[in-house]
PDB file of N, CA and C in Angstrom:
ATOM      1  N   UNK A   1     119.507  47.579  47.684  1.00  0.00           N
ATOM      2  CA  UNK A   1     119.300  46.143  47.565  1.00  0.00           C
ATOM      3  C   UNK A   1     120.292  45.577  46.555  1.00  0.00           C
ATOM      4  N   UNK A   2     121.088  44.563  46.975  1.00  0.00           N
ATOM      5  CA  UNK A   2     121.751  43.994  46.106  1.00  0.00           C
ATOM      6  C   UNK A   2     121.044  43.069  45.507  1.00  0.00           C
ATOM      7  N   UNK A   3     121.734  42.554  44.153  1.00  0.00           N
ATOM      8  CA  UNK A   3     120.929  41.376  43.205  1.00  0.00           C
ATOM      9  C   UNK A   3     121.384  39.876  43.845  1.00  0.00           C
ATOM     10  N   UNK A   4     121.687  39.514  44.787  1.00  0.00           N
ATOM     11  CA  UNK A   4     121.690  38.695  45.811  1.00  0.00           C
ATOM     12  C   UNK A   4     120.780  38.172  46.266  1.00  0.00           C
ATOM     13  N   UNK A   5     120.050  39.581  46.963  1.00  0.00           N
ATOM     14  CA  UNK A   5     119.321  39.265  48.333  1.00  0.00           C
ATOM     15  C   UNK A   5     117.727  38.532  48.095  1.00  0.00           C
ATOM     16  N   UNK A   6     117.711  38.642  46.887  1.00  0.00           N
ATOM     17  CA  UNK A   6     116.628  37.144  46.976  1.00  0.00           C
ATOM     18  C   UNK A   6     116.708  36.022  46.965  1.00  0.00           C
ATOM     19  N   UNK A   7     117.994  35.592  46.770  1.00  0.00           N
ATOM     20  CA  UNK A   7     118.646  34.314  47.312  1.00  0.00           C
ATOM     21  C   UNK A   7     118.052  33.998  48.886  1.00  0.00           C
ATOM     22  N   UNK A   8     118.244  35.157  49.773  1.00  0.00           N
ATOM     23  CA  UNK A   8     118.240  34.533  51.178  1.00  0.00           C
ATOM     24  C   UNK A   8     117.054  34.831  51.524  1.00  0.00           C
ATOM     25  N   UNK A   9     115.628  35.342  50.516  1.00  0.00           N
ATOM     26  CA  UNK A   9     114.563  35.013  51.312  1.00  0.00           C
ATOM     27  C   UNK A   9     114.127  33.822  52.152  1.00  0.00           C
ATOM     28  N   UNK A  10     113.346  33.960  53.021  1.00  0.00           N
ATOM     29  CA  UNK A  10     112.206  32.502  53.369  1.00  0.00           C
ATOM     30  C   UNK A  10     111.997  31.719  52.043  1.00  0.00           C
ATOM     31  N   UNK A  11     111.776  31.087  52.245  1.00  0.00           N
ATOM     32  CA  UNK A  11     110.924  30.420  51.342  1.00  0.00           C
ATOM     33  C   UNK A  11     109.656  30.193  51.559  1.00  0.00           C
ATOM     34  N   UNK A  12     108.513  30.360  50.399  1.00  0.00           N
ATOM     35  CA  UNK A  12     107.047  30.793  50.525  1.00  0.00           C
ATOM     36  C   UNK A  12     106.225  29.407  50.933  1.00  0.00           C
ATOM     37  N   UNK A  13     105.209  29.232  51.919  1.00  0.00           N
ATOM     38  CA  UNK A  13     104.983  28.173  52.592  1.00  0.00           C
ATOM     39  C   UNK A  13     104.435  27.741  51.620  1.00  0.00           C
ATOM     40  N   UNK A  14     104.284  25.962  51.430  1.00  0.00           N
ATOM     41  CA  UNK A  14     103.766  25.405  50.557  1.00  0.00           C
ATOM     42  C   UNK A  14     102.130  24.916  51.344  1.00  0.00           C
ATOM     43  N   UNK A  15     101.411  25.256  49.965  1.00  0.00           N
ATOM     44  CA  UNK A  15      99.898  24.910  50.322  1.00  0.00           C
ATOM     45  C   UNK A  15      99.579  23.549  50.696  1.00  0.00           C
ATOM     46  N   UNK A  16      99.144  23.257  51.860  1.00  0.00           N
ATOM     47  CA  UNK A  16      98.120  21.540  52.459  1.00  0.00           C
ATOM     48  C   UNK A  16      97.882  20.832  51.094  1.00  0.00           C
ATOM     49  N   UNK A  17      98.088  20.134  50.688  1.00  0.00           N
ATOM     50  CA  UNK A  17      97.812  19.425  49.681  1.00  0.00           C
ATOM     51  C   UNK A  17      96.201  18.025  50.277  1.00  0.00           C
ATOM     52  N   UNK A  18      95.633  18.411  49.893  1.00  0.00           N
ATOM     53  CA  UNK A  18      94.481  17.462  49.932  1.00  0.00           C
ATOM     54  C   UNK A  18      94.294  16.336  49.217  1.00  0.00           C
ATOM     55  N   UNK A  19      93.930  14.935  50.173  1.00  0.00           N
ATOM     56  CA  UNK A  19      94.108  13.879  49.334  1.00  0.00           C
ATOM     57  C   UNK A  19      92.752  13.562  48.488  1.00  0.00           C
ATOM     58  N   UNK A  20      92.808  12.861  47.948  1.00  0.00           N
ATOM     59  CA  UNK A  20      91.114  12.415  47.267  1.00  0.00           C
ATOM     60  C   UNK A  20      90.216  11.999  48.067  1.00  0.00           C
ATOM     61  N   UNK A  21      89.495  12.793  48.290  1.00  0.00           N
ATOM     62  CA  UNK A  21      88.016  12.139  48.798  1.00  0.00           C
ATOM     63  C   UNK A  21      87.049  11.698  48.019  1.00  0.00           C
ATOM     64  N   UNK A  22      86.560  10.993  48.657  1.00  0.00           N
ATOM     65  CA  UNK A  22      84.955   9.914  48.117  1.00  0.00           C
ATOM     66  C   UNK A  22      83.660  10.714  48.797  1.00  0.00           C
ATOM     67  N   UNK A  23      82.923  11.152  47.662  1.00  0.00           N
ATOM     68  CA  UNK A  23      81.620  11.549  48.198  1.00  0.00           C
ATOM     69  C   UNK A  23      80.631  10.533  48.091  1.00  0.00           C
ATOM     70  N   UNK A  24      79.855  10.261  48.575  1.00  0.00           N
ATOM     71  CA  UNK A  24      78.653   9.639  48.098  1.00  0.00           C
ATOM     72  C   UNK A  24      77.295  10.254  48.088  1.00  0.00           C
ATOM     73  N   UNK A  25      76.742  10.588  46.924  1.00  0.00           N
ATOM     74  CA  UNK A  25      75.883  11.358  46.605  1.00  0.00           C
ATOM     75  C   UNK A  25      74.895  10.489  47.053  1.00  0.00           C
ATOM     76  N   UNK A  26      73.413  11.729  47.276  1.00  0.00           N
ATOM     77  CA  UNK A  26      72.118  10.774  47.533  1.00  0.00           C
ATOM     78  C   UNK A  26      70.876  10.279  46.376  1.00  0.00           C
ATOM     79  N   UNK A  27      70.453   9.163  47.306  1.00  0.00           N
ATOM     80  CA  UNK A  27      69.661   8.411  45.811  1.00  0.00           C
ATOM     81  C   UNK A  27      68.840   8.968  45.673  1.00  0.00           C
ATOM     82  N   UNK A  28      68.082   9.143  44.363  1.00  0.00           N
ATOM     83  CA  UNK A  28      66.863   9.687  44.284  1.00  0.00           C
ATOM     84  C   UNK A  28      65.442   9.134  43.324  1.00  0.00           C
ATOM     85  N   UNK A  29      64.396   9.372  43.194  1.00  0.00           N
ATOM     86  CA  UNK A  29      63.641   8.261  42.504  1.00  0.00           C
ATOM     87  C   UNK A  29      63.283   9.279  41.213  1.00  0.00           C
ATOM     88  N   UNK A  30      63.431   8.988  39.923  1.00  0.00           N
ATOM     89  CA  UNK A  30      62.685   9.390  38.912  1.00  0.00           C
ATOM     90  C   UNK A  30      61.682   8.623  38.094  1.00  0.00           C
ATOM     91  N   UNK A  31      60.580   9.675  37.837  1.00  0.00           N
ATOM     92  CA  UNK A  31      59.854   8.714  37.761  1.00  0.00           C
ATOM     93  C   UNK A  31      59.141   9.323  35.994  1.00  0.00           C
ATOM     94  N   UNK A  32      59.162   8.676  35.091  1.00  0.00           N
ATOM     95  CA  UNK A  32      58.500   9.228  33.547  1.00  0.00           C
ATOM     96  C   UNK A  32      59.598  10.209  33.164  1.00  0.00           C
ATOM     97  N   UNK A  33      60.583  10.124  33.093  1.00  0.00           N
ATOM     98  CA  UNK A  33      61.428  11.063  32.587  1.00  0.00           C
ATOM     99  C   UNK A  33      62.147  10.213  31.744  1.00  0.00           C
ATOM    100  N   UNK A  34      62.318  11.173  30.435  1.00  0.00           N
ATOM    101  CA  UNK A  34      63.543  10.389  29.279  1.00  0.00           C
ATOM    102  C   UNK A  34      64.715  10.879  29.733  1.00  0.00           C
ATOM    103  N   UNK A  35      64.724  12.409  29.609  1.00  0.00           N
ATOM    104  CA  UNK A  35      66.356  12.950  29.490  1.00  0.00           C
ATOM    105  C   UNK A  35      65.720  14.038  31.085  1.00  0.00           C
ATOM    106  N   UNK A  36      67.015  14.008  31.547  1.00  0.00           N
ATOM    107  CA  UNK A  36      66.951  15.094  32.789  1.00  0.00           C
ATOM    108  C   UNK A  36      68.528  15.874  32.673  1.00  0.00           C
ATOM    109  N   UNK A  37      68.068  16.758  33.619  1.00  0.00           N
ATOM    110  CA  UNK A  37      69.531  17.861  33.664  1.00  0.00           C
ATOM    111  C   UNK A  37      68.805  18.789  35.402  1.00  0.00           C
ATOM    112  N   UNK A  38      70.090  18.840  36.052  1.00  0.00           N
ATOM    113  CA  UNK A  38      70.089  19.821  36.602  1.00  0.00           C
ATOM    114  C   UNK A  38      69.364  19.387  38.506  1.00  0.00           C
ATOM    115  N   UNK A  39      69.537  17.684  38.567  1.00  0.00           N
ATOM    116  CA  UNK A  39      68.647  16.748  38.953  1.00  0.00           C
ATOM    117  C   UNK A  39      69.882  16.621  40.369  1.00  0.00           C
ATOM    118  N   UNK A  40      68.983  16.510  41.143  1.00  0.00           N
ATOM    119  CA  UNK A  40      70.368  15.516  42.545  1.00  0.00           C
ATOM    120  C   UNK A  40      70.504  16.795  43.553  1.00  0.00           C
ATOM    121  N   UNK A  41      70.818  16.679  44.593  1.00  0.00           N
ATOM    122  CA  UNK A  41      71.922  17.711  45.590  1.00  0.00           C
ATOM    123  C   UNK A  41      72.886  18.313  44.392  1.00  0.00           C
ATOM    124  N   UNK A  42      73.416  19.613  44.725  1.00  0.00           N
ATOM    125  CA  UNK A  42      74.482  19.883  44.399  1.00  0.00           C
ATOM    126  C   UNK A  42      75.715  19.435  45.327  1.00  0.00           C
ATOM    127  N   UNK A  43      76.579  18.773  44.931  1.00  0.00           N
ATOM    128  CA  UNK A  43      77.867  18.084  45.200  1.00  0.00           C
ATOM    129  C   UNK A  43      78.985  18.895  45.034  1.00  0.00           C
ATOM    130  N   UNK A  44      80.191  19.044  45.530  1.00  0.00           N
ATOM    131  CA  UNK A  44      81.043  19.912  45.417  1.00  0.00           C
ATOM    132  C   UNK A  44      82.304  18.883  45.550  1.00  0.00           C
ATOM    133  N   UNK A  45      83.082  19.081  44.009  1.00  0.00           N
ATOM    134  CA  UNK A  45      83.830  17.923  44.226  1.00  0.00           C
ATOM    135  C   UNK A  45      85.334  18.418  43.935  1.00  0.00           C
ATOM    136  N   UNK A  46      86.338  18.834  44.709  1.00  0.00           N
ATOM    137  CA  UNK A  46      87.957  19.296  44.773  1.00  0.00           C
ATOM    138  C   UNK A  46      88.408  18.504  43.746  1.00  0.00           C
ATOM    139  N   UNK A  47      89.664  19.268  43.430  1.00  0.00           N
ATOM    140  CA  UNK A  47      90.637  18.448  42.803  1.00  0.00           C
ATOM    141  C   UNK A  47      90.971  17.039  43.469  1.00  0.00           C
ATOM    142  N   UNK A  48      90.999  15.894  42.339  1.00  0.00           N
ATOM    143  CA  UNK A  48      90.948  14.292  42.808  1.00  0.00           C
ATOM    144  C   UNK A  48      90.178  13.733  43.091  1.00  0.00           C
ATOM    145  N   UNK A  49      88.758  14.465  43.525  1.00  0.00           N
ATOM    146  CA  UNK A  49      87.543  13.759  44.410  1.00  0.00           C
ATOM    147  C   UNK A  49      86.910  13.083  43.674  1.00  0.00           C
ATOM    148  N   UNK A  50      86.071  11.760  43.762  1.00  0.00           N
ATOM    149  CA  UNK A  50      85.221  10.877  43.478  1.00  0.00           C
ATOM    150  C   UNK A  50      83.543  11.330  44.341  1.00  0.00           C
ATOM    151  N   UNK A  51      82.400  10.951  43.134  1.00  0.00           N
ATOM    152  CA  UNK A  51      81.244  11.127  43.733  1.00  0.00           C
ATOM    153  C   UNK A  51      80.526   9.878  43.344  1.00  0.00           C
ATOM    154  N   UNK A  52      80.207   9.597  43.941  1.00  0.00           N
ATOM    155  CA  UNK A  52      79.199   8.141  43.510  1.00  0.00           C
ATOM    156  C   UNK A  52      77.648   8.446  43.988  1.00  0.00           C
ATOM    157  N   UNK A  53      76.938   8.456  42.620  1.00  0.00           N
ATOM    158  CA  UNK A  53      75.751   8.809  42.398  1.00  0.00           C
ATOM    159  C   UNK A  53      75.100   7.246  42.035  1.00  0.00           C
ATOM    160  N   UNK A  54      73.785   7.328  42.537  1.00  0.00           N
ATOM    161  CA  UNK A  54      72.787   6.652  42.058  1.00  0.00           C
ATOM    162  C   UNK A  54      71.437   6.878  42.305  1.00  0.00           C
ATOM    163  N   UNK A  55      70.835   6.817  40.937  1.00  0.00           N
ATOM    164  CA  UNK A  55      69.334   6.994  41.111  1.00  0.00           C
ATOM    165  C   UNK A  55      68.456   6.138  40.716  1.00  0.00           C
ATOM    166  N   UNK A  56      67.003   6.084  40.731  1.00  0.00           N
ATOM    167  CA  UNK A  56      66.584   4.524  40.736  1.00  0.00           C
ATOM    168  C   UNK A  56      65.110   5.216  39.824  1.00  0.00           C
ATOM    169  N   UNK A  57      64.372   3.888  39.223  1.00  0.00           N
ATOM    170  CA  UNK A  57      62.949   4.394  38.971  1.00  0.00           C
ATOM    171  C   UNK A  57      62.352   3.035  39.482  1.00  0.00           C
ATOM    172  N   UNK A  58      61.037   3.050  39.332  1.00  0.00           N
ATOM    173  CA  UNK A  58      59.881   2.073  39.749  1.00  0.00           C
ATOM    174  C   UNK A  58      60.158   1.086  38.546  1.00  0.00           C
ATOM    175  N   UNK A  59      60.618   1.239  37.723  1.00  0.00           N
ATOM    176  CA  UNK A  59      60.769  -0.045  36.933  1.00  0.00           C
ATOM    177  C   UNK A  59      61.929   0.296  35.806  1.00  0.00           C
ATOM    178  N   UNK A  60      62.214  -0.612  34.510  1.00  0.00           N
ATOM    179  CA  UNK A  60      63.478  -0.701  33.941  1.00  0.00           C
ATOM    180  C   UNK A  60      62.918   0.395  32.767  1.00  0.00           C
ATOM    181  N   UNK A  61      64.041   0.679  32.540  1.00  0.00           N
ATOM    182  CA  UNK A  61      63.753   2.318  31.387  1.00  0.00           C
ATOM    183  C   UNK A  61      65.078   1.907  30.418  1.00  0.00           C
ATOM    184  N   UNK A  62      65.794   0.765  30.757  1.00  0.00           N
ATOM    185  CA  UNK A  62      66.642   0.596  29.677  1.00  0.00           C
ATOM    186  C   UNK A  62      68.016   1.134  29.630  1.00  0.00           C
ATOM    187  N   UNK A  63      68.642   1.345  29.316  1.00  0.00           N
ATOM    188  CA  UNK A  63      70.145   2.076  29.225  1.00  0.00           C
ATOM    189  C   UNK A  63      69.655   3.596  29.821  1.00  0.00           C
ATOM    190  N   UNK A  64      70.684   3.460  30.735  1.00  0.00           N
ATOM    191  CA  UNK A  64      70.239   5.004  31.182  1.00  0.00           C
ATOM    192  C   UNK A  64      71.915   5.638  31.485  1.00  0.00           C
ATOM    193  N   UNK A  65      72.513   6.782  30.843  1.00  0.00           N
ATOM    194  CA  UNK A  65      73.525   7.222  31.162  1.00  0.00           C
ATOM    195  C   UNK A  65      73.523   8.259  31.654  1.00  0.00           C
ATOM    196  N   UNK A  66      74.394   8.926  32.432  1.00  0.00           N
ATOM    197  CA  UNK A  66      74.418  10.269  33.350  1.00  0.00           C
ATOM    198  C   UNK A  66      76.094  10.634  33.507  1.00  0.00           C
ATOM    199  N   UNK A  67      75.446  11.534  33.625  1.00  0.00           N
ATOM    200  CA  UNK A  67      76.760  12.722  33.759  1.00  0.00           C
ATOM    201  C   UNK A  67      76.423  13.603  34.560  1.00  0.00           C
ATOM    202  N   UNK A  68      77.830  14.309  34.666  1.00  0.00           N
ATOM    203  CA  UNK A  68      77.761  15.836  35.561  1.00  0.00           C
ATOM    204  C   UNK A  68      77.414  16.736  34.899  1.00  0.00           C
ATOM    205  N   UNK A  69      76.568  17.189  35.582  1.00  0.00           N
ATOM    206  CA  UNK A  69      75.537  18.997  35.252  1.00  0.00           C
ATOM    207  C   UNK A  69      76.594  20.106  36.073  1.00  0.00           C
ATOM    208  N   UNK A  70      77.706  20.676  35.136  1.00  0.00           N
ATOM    209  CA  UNK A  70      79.116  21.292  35.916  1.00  0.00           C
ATOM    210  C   UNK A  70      78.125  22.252  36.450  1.00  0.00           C
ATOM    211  N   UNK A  71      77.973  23.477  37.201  1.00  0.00           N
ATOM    212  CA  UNK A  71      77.404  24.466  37.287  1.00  0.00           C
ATOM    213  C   UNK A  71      78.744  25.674  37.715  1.00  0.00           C
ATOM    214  N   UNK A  72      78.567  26.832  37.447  1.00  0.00           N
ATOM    215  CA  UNK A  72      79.857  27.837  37.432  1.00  0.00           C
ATOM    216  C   UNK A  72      79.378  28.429  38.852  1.00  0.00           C
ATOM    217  N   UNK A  73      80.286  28.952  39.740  1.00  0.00           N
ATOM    218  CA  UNK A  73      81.534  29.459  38.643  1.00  0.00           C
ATOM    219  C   UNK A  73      82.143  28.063  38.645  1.00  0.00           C
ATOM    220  N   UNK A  74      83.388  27.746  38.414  1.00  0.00           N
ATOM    221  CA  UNK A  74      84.223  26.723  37.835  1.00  0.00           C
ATOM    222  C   UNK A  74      85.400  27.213  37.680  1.00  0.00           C
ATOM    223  N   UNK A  75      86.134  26.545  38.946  1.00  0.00           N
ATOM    224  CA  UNK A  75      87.383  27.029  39.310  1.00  0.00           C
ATOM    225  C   UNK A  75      88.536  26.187  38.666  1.00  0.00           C
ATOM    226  N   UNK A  76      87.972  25.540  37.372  1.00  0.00           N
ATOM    227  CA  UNK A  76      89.217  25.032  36.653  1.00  0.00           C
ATOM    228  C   UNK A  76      88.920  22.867  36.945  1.00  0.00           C
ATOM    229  N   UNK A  77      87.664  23.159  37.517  1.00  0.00           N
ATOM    230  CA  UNK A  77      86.925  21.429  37.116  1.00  0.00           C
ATOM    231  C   UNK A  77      86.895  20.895  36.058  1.00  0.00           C
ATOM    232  N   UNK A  78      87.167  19.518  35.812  1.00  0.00           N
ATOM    233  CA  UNK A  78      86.955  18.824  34.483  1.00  0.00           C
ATOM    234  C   UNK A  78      86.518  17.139  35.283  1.00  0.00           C
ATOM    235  N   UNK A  79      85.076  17.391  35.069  1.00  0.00           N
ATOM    236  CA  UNK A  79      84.182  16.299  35.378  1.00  0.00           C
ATOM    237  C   UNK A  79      84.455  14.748  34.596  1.00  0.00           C
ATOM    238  N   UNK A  80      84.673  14.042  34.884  1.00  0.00           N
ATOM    239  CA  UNK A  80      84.607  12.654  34.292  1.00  0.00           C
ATOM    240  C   UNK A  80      83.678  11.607  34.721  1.00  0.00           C
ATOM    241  N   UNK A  81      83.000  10.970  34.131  1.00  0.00           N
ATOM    242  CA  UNK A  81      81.811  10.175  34.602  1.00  0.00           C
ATOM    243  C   UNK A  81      82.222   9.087  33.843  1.00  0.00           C
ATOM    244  N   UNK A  82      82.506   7.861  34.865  1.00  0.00           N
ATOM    245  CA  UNK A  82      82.335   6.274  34.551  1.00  0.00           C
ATOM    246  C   UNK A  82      81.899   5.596  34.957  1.00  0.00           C
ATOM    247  N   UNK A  83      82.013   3.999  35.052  1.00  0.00           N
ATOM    248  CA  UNK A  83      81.817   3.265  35.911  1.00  0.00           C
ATOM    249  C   UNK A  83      80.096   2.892  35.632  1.00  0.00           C
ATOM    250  N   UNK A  84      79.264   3.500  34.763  1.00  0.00           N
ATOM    251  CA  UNK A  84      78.041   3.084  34.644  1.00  0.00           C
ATOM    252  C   UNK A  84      77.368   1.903  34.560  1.00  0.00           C
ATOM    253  N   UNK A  85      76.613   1.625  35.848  1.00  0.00           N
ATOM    254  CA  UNK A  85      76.079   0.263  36.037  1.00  0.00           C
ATOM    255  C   UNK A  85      74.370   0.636  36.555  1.00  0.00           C
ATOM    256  N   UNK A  86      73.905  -0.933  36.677  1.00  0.00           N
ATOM    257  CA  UNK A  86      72.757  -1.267  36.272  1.00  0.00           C
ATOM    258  C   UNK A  86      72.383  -2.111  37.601  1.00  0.00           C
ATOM    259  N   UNK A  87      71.047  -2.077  38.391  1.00  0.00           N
ATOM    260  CA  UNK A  87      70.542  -2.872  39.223  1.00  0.00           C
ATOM    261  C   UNK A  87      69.471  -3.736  39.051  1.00  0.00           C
ATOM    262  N   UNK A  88      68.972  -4.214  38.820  1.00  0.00           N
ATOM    263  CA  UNK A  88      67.590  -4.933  39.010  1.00  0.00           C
ATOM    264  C   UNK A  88      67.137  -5.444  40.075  1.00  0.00           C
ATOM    265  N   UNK A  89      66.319  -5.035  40.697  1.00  0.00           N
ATOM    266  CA  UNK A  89      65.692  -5.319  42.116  1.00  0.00           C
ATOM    267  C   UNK A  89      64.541  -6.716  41.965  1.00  0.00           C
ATOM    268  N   UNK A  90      64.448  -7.632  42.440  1.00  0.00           N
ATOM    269  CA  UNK A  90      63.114  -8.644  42.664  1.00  0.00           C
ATOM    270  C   UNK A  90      62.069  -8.277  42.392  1.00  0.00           C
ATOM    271  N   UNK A  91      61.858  -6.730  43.047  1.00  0.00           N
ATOM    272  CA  UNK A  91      60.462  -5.844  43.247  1.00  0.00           C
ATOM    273  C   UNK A  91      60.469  -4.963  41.758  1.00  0.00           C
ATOM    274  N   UNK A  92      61.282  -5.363  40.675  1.00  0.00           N
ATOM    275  CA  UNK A  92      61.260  -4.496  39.708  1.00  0.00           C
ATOM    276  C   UNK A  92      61.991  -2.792  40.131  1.00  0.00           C
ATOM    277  N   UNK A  93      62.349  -2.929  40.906  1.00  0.00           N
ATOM    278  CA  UNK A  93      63.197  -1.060  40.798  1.00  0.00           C
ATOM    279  C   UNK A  93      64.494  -1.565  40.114  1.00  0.00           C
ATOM    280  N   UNK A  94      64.538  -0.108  39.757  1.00  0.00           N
ATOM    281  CA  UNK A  94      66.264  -0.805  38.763  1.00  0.00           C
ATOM    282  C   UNK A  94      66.733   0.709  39.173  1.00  0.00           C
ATOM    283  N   UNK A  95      67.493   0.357  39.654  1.00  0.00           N
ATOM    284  CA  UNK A  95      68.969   1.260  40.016  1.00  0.00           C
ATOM    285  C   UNK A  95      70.193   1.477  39.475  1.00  0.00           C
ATOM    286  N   UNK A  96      70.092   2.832  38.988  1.00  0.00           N
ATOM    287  CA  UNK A  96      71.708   3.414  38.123  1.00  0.00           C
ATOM    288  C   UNK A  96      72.814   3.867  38.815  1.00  0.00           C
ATOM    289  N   UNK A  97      73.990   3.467  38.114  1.00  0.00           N
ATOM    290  CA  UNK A  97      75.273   4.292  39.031  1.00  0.00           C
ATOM    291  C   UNK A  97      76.025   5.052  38.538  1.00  0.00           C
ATOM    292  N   UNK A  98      76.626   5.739  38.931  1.00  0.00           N
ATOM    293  CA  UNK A  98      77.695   6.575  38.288  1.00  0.00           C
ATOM    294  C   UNK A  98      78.785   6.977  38.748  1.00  0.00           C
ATOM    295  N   UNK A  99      79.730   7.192  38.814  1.00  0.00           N
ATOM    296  CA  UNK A  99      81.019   7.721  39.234  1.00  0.00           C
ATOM    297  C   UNK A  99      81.041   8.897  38.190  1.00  0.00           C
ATOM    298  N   UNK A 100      81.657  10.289  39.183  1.00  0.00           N
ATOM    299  CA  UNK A 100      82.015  11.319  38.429  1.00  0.00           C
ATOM    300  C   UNK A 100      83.178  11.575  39.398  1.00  0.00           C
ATOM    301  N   UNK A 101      84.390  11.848  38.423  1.00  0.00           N
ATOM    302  CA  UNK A 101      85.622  12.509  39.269  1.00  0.00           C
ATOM    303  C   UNK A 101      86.125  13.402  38.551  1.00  0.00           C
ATOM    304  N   UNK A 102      86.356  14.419  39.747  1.00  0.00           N
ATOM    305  CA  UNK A 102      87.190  15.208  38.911  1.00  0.00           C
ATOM    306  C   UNK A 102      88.504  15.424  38.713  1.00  0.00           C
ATOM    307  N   UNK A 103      88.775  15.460  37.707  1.00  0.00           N
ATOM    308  CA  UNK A 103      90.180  15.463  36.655  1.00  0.00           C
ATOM    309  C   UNK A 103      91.134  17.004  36.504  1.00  0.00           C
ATOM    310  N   UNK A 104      90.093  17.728  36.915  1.00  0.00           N
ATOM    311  CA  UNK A 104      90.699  19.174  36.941  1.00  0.00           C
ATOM    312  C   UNK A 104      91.702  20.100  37.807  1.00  0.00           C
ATOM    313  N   UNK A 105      92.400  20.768  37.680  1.00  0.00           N
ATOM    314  CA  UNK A 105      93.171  21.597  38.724  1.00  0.00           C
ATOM    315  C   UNK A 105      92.089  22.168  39.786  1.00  0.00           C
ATOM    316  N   UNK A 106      91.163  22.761  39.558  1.00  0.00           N
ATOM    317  CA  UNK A 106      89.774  23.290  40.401  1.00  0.00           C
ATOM    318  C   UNK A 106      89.056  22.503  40.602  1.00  0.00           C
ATOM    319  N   UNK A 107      88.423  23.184  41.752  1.00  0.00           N
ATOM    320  CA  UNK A 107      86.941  22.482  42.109  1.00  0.00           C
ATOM    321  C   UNK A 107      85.248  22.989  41.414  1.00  0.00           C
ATOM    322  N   UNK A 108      84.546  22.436  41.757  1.00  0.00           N
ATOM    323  CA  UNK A 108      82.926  23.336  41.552  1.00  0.00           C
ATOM    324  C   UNK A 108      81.833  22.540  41.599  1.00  0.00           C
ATOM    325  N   UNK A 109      80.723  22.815  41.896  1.00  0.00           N
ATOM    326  CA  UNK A 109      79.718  22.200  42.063  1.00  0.00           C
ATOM    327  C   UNK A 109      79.057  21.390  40.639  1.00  0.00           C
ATOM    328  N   UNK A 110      78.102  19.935  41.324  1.00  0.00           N
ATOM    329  CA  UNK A 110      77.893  19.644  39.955  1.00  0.00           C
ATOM    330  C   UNK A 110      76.366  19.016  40.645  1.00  0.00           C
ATOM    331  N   UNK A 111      75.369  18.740  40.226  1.00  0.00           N
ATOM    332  CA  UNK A 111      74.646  17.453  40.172  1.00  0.00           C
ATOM    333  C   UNK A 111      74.256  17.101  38.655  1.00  0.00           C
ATOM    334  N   UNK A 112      73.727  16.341  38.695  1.00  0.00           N
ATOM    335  CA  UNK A 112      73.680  15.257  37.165  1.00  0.00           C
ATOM    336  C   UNK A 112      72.657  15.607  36.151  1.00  0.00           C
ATOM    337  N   UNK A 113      72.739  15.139  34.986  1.00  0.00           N
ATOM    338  CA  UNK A 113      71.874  15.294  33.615  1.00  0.00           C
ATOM    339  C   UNK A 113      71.965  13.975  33.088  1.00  0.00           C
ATOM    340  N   UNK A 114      71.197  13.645  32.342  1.00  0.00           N
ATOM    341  CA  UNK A 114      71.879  12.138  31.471  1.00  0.00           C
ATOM    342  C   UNK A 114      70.179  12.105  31.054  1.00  0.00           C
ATOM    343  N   UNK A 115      70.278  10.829  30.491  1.00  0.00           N
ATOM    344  CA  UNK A 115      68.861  10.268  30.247  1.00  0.00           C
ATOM    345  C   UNK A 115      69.113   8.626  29.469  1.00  0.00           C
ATOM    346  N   UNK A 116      68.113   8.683  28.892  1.00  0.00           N
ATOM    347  CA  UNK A 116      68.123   7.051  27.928  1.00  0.00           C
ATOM    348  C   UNK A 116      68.297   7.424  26.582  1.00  0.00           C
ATOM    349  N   UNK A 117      68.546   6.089  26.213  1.00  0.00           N
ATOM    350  CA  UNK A 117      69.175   5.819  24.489  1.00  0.00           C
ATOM    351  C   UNK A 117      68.228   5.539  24.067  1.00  0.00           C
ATOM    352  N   UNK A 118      67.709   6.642  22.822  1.00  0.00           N
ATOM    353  CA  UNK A 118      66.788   6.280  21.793  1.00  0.00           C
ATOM    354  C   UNK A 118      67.037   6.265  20.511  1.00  0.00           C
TER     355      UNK A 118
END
């Protein structure tokens, strides 16, 4: 073998690059809880992906923030949660939102934790 001949390999196929997807997670009702963890579907969110979560109770509980509950393995995910908003229904339900995206080279499963400000 000459010190050449890796010049004229192939060249190694480049991987599908995947664009960002939007999940939309499902709602769910809590009901007497301050702080939760470990709560929702598990969601599985790739590099770039957006999940939009919301969960609701029978009436207002006040500031309620949430985040991603990462769960492993964890192929190099870094969860970000924004966008936190607030509903008030006529009928008194109040509905939370969340955006979690991930920021990471990897993917991995997550559903949510958060609770209220005391």
């Amino acid at each position: 073998m000459r010190d050449t001949d890796w010049i004229n390999a192939p060249p190694a196929p480049l991987p599908m690059m995947k664009q960002p997807g939007r999940t939309r997670a499902r709602a769910f009702f809590l009901e007497g809880i301050m702080a939760f963890t470990n709560v929702g579907p598990l969601v599985y969110l790739a590099p770039g992906e957006t999940a939009f979560w919301n969960f609701s109770y029978g009436d207002d509980h006040g500031p309620q923030l949430a985040e991603a509950d990462v769960k492993t393995p964890n192929l190099g995910a870094v969860h970000q949660a924004d966008h936190q908003r607030k509903r008030k229904d006529n009928n008194e339900v109040v509905t939370y939102f969340v955006d979690i995206h991930n920021l990471g080279a990897g993917g991995c499963f997550h559903n949510l934790q958060g609770g209220g400000m005391s």
